[in-house]
Protein backbone atom coordinates (compact mmCIF):
# COMPACT_ATOMS: atom_id res chain seq x y z
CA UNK A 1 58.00 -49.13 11.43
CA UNK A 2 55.26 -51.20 12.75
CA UNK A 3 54.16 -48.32 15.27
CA UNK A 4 53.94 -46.05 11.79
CA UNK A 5 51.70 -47.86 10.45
CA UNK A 6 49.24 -48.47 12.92
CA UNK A 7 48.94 -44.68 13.11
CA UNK A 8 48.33 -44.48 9.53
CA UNK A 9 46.02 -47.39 9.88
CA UNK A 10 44.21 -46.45 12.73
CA UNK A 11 42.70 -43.07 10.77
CA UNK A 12 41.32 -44.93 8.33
CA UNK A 13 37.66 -44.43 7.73
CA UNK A 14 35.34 -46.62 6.47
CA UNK A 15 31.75 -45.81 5.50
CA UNK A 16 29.27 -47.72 3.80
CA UNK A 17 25.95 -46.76 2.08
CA UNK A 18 23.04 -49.31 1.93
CA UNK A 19 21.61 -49.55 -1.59
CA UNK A 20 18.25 -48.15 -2.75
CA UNK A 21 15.99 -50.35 -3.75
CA UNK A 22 15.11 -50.39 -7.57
CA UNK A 23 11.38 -49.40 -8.23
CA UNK A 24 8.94 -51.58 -9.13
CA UNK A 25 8.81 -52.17 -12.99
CA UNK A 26 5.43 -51.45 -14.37
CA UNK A 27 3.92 -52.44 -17.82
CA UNK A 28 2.14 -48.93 -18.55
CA UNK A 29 -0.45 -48.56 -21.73
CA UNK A 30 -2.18 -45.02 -21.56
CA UNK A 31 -4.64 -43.68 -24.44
CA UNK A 32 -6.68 -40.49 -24.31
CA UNK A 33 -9.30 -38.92 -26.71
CA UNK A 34 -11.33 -35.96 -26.36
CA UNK A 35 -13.02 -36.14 -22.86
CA UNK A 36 -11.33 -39.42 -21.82
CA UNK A 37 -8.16 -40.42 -20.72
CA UNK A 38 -7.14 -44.58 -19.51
CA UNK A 39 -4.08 -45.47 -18.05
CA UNK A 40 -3.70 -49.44 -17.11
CA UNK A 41 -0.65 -49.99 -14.81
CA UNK A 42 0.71 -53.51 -14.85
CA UNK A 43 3.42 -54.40 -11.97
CA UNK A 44 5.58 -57.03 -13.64
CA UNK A 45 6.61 -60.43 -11.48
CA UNK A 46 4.21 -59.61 -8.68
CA UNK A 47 1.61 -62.22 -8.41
CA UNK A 48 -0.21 -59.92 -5.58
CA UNK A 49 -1.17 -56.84 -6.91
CA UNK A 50 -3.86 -56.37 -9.54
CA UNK A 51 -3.93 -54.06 -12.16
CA UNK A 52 -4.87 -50.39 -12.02
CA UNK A 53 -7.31 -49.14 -14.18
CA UNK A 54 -7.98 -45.24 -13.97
CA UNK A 55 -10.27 -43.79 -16.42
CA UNK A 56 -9.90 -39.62 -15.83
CA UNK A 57 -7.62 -39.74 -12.82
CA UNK A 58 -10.32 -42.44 -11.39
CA UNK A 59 -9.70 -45.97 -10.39
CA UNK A 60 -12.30 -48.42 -12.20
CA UNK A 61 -10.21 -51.79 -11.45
CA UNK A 62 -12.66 -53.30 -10.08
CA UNK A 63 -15.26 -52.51 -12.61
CA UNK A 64 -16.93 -55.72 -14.16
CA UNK A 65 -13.53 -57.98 -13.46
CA UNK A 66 -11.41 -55.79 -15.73
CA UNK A 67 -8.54 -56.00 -13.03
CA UNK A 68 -9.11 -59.75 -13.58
CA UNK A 69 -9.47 -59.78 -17.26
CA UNK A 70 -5.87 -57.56 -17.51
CA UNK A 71 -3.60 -59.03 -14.69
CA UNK A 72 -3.17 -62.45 -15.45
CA UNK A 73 0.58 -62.93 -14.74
CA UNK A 74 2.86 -64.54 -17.47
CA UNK A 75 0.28 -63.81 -19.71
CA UNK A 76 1.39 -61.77 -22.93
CA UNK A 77 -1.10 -59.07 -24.16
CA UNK A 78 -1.60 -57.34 -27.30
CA UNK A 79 -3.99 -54.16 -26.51
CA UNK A 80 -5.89 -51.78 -28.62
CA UNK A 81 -7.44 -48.36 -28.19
CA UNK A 82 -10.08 -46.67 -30.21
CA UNK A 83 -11.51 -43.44 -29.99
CA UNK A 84 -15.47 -43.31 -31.24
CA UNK A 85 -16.18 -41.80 -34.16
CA UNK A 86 -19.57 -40.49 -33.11
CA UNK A 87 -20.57 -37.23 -31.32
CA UNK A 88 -19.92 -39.47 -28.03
CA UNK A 89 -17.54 -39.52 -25.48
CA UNK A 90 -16.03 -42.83 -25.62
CA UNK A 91 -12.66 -44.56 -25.28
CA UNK A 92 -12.81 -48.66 -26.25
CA UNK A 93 -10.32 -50.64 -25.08
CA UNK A 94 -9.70 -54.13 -27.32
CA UNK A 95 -7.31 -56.91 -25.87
CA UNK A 96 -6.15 -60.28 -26.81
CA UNK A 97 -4.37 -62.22 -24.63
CA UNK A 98 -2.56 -65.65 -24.66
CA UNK A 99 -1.14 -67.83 -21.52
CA UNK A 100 1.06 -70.90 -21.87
CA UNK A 101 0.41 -73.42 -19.75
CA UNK A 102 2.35 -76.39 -17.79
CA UNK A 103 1.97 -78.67 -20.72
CA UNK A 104 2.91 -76.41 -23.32
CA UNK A 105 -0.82 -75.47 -24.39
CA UNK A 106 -1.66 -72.36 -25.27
CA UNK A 107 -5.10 -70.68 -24.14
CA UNK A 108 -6.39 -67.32 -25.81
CA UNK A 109 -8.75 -65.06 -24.44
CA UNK A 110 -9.60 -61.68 -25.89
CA UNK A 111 -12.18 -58.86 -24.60
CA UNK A 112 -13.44 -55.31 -24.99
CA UNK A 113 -14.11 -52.44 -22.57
CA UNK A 114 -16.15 -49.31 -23.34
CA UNK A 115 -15.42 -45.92 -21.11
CA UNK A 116 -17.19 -42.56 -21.11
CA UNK A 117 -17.13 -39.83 -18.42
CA UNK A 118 -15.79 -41.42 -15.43
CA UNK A 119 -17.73 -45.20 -16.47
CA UNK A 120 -16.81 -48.29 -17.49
CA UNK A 121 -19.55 -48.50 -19.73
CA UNK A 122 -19.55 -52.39 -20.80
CA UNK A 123 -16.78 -55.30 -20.25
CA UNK A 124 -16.74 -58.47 -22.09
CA UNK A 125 -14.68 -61.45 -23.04
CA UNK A 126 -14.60 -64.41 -24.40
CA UNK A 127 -12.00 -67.77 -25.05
CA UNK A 128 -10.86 -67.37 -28.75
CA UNK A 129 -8.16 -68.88 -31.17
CA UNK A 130 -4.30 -68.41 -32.04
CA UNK A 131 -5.63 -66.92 -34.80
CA UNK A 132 -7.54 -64.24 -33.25
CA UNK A 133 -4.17 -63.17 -31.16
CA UNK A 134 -2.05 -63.40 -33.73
CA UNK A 135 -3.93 -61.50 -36.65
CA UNK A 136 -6.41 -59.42 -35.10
């Protein structure tokens, strides 16, 4: 009986299959009017990598500290996009962001970034109150 089932036993296979690695989540905000089109890519829990900003299939990250401005981990964002309402080609970008701290402070920070063409036309920002994140 014992000699059976070492015969049985002995054609047993075993295989095993490593497991894929999930992808890397990504915080995505996209907005496109007539000539322009911005994508900002955010990886999520990855204090390394910056931001990507493309503007028309271009990367602009680096334009005037907007990868800066947009990749402060742990940092919750609210983010707006207008199209102009002129003859011109541009795309603004509005954001408002707010960071908890160690001690339980909050800081606010909001900003603005104009793009035309393949440009990032103007970047600014500024430290502002709960107020402006919440209601703006």
């Amino acid at each position: 009986m014992i000699g059976l089932s070492l015969i049985f036993l002995s054609q047993l296979v075993v295989s095993t299959n490593e497991p894929q690695r999930a992808e890397v989540w990504e915080e995505t905000y996209h907005a496109e009017c007539p000539g322009n089109a911005v994508t900002i890519a955010r990886r999520i829990e990855d204090p390394v990598s910056s931001p990507v900003v493309t503007l028309n299939d271009k990367d602009v990250s680096d334009a005037s500290g907007l990868a800066e401005e947009l990749g402060v981990i742990g940092a919750a964002y609210r983010m707006s996009f207008l199209c102009s309402s002129s003859d011109e080609d541009v795309l603004l970008l509005r954001w408002v962001r707010g960071l908890a701290g160690d001690d339980g402070t909050v800081s606010y920070r909001s900003g603005a970034a104009s793009f035309s063409g393949d440009e990032v036309l103007d970047v600014e920002a500024g430290d502002v109150s709960e107020s402006d994140f919440w209601y703006r």
